[in-house]
Protein backbone atom coordinates (compact mmCIF):
# COMPACT_ATOMS: atom_id res chain seq x y z
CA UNK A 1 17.20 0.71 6.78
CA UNK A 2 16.21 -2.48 5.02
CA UNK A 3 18.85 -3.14 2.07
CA UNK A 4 17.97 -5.67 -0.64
CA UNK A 5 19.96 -6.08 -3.35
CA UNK A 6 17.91 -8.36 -6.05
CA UNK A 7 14.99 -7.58 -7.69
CA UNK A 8 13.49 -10.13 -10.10
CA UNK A 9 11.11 -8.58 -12.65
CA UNK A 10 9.27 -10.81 -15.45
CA UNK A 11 9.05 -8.20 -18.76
CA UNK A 12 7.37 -8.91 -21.94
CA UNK A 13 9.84 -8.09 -24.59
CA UNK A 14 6.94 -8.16 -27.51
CA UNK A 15 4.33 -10.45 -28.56
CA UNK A 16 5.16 -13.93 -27.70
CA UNK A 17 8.83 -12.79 -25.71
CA UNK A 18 8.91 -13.13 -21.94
CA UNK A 19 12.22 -12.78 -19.37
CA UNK A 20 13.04 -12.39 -16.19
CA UNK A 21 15.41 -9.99 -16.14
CA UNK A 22 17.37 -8.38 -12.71
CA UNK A 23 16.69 -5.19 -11.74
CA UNK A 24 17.20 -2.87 -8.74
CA UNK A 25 15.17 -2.69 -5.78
CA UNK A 26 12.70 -0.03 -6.42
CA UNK A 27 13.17 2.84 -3.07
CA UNK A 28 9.88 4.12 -2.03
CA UNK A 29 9.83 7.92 -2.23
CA UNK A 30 7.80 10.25 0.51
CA UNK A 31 4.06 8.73 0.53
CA UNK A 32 5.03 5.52 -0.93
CA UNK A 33 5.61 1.64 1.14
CA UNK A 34 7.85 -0.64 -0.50
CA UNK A 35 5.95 -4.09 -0.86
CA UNK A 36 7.62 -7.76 -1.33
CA UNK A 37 4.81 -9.79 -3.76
CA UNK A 38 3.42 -12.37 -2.46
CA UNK A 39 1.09 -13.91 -5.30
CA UNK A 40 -0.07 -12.40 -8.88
CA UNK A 41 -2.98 -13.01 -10.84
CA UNK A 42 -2.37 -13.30 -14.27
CA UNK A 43 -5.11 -10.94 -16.64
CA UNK A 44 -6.84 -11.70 -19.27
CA UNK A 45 -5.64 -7.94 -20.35
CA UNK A 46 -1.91 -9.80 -19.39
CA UNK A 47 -2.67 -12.97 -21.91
CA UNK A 48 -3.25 -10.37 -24.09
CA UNK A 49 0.00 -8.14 -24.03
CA UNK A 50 1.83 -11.82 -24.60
CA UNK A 51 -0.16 -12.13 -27.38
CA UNK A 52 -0.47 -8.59 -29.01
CA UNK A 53 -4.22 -8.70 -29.31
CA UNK A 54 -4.52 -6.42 -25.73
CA UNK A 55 -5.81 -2.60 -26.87
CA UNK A 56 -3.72 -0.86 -24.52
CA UNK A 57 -0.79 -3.08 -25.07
CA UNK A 58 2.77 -1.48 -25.73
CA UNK A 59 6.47 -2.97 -25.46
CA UNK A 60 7.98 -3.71 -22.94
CA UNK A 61 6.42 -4.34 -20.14
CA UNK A 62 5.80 -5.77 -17.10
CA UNK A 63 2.78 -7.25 -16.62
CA UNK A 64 0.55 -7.49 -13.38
CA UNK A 65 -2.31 -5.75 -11.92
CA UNK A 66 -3.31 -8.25 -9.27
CA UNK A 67 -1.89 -8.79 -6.45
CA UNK A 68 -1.33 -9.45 -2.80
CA UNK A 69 1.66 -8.25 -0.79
CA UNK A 70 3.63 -7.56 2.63
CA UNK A 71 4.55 -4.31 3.19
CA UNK A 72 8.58 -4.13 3.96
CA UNK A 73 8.99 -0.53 4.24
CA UNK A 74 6.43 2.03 5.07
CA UNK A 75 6.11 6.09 6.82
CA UNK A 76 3.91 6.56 9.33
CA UNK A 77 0.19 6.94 7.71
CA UNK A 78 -3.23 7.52 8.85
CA UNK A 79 -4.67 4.29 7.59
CA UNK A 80 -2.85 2.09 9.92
CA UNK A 81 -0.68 0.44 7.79
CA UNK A 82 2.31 -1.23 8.73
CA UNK A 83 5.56 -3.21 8.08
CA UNK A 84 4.45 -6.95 8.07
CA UNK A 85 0.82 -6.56 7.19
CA UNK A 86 -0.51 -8.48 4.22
CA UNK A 87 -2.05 -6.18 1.77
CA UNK A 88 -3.75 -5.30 -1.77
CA UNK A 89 -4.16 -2.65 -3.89
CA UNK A 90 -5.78 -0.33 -6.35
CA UNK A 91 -3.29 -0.45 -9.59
CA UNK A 92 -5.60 2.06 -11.89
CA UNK A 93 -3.79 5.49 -11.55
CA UNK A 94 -5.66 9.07 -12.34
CA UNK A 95 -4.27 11.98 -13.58
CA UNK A 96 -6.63 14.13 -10.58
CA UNK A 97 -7.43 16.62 -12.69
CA UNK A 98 -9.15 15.95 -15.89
CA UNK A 99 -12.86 16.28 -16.02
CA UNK A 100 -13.33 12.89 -14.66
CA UNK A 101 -11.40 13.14 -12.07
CA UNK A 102 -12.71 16.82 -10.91
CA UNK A 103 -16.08 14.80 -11.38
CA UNK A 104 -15.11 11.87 -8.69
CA UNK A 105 -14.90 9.38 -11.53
CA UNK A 106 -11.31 8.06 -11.17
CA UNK A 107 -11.83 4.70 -12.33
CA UNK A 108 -12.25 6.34 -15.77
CA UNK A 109 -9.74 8.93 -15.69
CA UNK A 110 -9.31 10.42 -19.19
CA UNK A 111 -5.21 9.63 -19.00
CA UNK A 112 -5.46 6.43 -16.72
CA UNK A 113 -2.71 4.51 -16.95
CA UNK A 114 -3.57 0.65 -15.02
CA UNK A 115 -0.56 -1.31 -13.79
CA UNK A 116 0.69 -4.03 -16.59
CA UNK A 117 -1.33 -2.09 -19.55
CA UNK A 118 -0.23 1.41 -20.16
CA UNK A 119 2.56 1.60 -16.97
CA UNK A 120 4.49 -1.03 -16.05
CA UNK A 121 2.73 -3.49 -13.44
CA UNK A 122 3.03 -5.61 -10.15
CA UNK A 123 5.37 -8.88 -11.61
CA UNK A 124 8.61 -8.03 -9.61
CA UNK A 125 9.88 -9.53 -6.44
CA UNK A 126 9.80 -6.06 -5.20
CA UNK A 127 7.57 -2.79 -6.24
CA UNK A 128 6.70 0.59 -4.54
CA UNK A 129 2.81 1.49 -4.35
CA UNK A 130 1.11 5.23 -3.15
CA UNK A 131 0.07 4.63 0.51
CA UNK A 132 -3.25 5.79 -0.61
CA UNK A 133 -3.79 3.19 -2.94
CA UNK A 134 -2.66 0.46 -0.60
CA UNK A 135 -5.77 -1.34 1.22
CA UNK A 136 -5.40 -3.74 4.73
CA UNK A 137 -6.32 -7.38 3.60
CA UNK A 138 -8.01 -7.79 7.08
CA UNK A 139 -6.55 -11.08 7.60
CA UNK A 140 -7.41 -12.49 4.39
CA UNK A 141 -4.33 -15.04 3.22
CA UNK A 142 -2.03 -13.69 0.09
CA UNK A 143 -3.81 -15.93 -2.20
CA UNK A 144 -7.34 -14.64 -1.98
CA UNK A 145 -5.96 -10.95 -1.91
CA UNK A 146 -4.35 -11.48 -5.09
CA UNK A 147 -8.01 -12.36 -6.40
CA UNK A 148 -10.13 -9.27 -5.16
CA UNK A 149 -8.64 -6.99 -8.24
CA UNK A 150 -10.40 -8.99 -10.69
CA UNK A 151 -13.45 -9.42 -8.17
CA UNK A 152 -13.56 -5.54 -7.70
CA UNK A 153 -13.68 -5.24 -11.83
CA UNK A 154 -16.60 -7.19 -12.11
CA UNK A 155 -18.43 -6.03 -9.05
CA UNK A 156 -17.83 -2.71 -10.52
CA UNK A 157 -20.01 -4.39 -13.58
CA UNK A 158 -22.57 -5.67 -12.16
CA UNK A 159 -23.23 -2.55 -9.84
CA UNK A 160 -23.36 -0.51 -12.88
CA UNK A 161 -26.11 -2.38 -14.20
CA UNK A 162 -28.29 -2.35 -11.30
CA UNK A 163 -28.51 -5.66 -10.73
CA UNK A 164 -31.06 -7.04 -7.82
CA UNK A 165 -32.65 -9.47 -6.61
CA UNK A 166 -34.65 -11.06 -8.75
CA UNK A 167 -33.46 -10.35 -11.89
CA UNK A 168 -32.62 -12.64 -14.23
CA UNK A 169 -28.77 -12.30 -15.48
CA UNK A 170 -26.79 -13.45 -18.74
CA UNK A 171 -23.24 -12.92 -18.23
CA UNK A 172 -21.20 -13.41 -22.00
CA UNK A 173 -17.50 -15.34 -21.13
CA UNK A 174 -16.85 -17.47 -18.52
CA UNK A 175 -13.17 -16.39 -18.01
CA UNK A 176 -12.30 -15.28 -14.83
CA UNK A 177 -14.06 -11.89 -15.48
CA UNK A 178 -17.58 -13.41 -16.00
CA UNK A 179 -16.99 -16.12 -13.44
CA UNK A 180 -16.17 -13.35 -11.18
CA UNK A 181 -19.35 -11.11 -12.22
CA UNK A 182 -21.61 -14.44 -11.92
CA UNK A 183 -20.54 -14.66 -8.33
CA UNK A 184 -21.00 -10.85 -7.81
CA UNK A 185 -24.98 -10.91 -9.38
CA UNK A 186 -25.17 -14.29 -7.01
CA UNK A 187 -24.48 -12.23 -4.01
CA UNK A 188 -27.54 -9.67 -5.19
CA UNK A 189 -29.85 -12.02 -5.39
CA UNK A 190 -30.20 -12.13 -9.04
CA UNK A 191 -30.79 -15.83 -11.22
CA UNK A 192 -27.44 -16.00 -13.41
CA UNK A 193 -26.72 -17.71 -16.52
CA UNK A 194 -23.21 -17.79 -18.17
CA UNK A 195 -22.97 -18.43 -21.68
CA UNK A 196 -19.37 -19.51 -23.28
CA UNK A 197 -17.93 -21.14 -26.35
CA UNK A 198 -15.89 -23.80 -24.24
CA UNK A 199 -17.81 -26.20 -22.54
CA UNK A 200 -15.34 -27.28 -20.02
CA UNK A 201 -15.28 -23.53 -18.46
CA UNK A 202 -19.48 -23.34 -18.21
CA UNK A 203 -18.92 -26.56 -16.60
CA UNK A 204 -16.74 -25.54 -14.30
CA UNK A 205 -18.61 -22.14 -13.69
CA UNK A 206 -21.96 -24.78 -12.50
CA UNK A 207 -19.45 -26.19 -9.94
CA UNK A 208 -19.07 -22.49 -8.80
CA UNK A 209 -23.04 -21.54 -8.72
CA UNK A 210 -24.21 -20.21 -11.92
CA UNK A 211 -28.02 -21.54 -11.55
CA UNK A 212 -27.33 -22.44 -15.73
CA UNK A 213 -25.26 -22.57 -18.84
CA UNK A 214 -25.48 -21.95 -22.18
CA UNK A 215 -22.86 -23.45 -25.00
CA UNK A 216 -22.21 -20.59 -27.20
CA UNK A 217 -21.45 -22.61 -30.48
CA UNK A 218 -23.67 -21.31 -33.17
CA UNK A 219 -26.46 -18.11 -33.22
CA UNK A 220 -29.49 -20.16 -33.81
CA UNK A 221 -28.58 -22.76 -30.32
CA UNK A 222 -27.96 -19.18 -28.50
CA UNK A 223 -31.51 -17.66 -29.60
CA UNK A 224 -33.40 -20.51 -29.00
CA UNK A 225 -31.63 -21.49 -25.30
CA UNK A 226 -32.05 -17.86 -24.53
CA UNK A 227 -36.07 -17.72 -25.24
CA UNK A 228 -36.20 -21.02 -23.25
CA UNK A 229 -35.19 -19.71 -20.31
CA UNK A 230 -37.05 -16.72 -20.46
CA UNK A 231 -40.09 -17.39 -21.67
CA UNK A 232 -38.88 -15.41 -24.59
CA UNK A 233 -38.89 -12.10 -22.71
CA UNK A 234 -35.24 -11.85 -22.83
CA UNK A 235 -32.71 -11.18 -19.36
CA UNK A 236 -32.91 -8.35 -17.16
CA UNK A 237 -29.35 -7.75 -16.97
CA UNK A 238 -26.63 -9.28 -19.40
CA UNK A 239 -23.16 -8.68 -19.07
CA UNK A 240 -20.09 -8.76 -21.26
CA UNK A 241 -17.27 -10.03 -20.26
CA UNK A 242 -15.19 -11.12 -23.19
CA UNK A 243 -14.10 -8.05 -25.71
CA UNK A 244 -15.61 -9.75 -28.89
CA UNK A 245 -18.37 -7.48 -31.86
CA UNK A 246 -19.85 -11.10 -31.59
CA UNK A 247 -20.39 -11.36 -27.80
CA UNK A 248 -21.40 -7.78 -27.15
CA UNK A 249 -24.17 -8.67 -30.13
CA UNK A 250 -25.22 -11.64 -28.11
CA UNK A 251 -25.63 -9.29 -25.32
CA UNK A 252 -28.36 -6.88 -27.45
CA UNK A 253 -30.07 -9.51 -28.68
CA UNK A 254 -30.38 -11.45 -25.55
CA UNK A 255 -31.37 -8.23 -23.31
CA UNK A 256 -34.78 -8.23 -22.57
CA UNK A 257 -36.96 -5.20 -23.78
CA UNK A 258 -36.21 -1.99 -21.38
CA UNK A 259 -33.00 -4.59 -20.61
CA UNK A 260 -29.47 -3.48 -18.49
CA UNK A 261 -26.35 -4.04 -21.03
CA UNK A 262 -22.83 -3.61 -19.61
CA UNK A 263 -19.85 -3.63 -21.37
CA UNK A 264 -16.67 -5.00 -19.36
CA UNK A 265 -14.73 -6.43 -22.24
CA UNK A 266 -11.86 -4.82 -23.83
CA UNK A 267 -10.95 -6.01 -27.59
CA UNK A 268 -9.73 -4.19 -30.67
CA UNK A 269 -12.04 -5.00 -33.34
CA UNK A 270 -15.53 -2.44 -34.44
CA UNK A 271 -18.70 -3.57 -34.57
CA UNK A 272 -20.65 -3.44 -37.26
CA UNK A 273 -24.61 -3.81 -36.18
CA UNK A 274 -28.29 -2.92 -36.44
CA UNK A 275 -28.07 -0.10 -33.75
CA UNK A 276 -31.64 0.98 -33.84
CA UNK A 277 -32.26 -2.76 -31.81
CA UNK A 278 -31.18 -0.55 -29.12
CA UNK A 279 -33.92 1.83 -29.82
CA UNK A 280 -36.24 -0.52 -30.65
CA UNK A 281 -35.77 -2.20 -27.59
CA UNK A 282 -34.96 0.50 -24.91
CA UNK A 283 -31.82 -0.71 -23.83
CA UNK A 284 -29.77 1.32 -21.24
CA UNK A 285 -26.13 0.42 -21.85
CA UNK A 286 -23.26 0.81 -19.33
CA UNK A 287 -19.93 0.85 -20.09
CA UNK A 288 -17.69 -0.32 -16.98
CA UNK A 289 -13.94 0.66 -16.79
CA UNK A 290 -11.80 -0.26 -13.79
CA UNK A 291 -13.22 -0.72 -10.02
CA UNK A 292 -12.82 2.33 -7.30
CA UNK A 293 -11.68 2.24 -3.52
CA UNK A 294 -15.23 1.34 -2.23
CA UNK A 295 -15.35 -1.71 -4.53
CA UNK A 296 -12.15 -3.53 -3.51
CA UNK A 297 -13.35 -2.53 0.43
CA UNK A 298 -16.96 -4.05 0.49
CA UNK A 299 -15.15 -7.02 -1.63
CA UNK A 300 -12.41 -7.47 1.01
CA UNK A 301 -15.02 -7.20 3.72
CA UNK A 302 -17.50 -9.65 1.96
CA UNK A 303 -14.75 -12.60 1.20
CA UNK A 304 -13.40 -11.92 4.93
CA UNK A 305 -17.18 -12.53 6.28
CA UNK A 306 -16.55 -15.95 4.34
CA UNK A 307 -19.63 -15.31 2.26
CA UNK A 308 -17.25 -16.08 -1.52
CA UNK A 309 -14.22 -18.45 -1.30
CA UNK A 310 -12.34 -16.98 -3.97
CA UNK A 311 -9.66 -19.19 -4.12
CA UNK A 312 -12.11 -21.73 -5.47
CA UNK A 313 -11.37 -19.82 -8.99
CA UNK A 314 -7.79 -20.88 -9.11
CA UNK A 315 -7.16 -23.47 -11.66
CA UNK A 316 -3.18 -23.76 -11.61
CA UNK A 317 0.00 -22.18 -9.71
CA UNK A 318 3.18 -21.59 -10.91
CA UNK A 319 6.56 -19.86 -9.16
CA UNK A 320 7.58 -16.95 -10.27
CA UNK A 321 10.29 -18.07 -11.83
CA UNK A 322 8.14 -19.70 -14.17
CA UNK A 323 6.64 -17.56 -15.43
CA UNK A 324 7.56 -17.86 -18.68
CA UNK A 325 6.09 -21.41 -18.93
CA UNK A 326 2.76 -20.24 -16.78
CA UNK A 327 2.04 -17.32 -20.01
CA UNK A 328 3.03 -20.10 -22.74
CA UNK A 329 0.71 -22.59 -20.85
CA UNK A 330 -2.43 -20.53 -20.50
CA UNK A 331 -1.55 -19.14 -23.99
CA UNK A 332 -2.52 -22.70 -25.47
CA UNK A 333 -4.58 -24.07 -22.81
CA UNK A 334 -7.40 -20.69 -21.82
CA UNK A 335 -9.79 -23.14 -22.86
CA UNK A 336 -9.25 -25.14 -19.39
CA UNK A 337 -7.41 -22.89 -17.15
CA UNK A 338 -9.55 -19.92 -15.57
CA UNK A 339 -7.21 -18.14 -12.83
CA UNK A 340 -3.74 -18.54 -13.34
CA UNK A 341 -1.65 -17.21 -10.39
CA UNK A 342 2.00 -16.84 -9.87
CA UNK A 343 3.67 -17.48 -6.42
CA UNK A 344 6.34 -15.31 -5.48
């Protein structure tokens, strides 16, 4: 028996308030491993419990839904997990027996609860995990592991909106979300543009393959960059990625005629638009909640086959023990910084 004695956790006390506080070492009951963190993504959905502006946000909480780990403690299992293997995991957690759930859709449980959102989440030294919902990182190092959450969410997107080769894509918000989706509708085959309201992130987003950019700084620039590059007949697919009334109404009026819509942005605010464009233009809109086990395997598989370097999506590192200064800093600065990840 392995005995620890410290546990740090970073908790987010309200809006604004973040400590690292000492807590015990969680001990794995029957069915569960004990994991030691190894790196953490910080969320957009995280940003947004500092700030108060995340829907599912409530106080306090520990933050963190993406992550890589070593396993320090675990029973035997049929997956073939094992103490010292490097590992990710699945942090959305289903009730198993709502109508969802008794339907196969787990990733859109009715009572989900995600790590970091409405349970607490992955931002301790040490945490306990469901064997089920750990996955083998086949080798991959800690740092790209803790990126395949966010790359499962948005592969999860663009797989709900059909998107092949071919196609030409819009993705709205070129946070790590979008960047991440761009990359995904890459790998498809599709043509994908990435429209933003900061230049220095669609800049950045070139550097990692979007075939073009649009600056999202006023409606008229939009419309008129949008018929340009396609021929007016509007995209195949487009894909939001930021939470905003304004950026899911960029994605209607950008969609071509018998268009793909999906929805993976989370924000607070209603939207108030004319809803018979969607009649009018045929539009088959997808909502897109979460990723499931298949998603984070053929993701794990497809980074491991060296086809996406995913660390290329990491814009700054901080300790763990800073992370007080890493949520201040991307606070002010989301402009520049895309993936912010915390080293443990």
């Amino acid at each position: 028996m392995i005995v620890l004695k410290k546990n740090l956790v970073s908790q987010i006390n309200k809006p604004g308030e973040i400590q690292l506080l000492e807590a015990e070492v969680p001990k794995p009951r029957p069915g569960e491993a004990l994991l030691k963190l190894l790196y953490g993504g910080i969320c957009g959905s995280d940003l947004g419990t500092y700030r108060g502006t995340f829907a599912y946000s409530s106080y306090p909480r520990i933050p963190g839904h993406e992550f890589s780990a070593e396993i320090v403690e675990i029973e035997e299992n049929d997956k073939g997990l094992k103490k010292g293997m490097v590992v990710t995991a699945n942090p959305y957690f289903n009730c198993g027996t709502c109508y969802s759930c008794r339907r196969g859709l787990v990733n859109c449980c009715t009572s989900n609860e995600t790590m970091g959102a409405q349970r607490d989440g992955g931002f301790s030294q040490y945490i306990t995990m469901p064997i089920e919902r750990i996955y083998d990182g086949q080798g991959l190092s800690g740092k790209t592991l803790a990126l395949i959450e966010p790359f499962a969410i948005s592969h999860h997107g663009v797989k709900r909106g059909n998107v092949k080769k071919g196609d030409k894509v819009l993705v709205i918000g070129a946070g790590t979300i979008g960047v991440l989706a761009m990359i995904s509708a890459k790998l498809s085959g599709a043509e994908v543009y990435i429209s933003d309201v900061a230049q220095g992130k669609l800049d950045y987003a070139l550097e990692l393959g979007a075939d073009g950019v649009i600056l999202n700084s006023d409606p008229a620039r939009f419309s008129s960059e949008v018929d340009e590059i396609t021929n007016g007949d509007g995209f195949d697919v487009t894909i939001e990625a930021v939470g905003l009334p304004s950026t899911f109404q960029n994605c209607i009026d950008a969609a071509a005629f018998g268009g793909r819509v999906v929805l993976i942005g989370i924000g607070k605010q209603n939207l108030d638009f004319n809803f018979s464009m969607i009649q009018k233009k045929e539009l088959n809109i997808y909502g897109s909640r979460n990723a499931v086990k298949a998603d984070f395997e053929e993701l794990i598989d497809i980074v491991n086959k060296g086809k996406v370097n995913l660390e290329k999506i990491i814009t700054n590192v901080y300790d763990f023990e800073d992370s007080e200064k890493a949520f201040k800093d991307f606070d002010q600065n989301a402009g520049e910084m895309l993936k912010v990840v915390l080293k443990f």
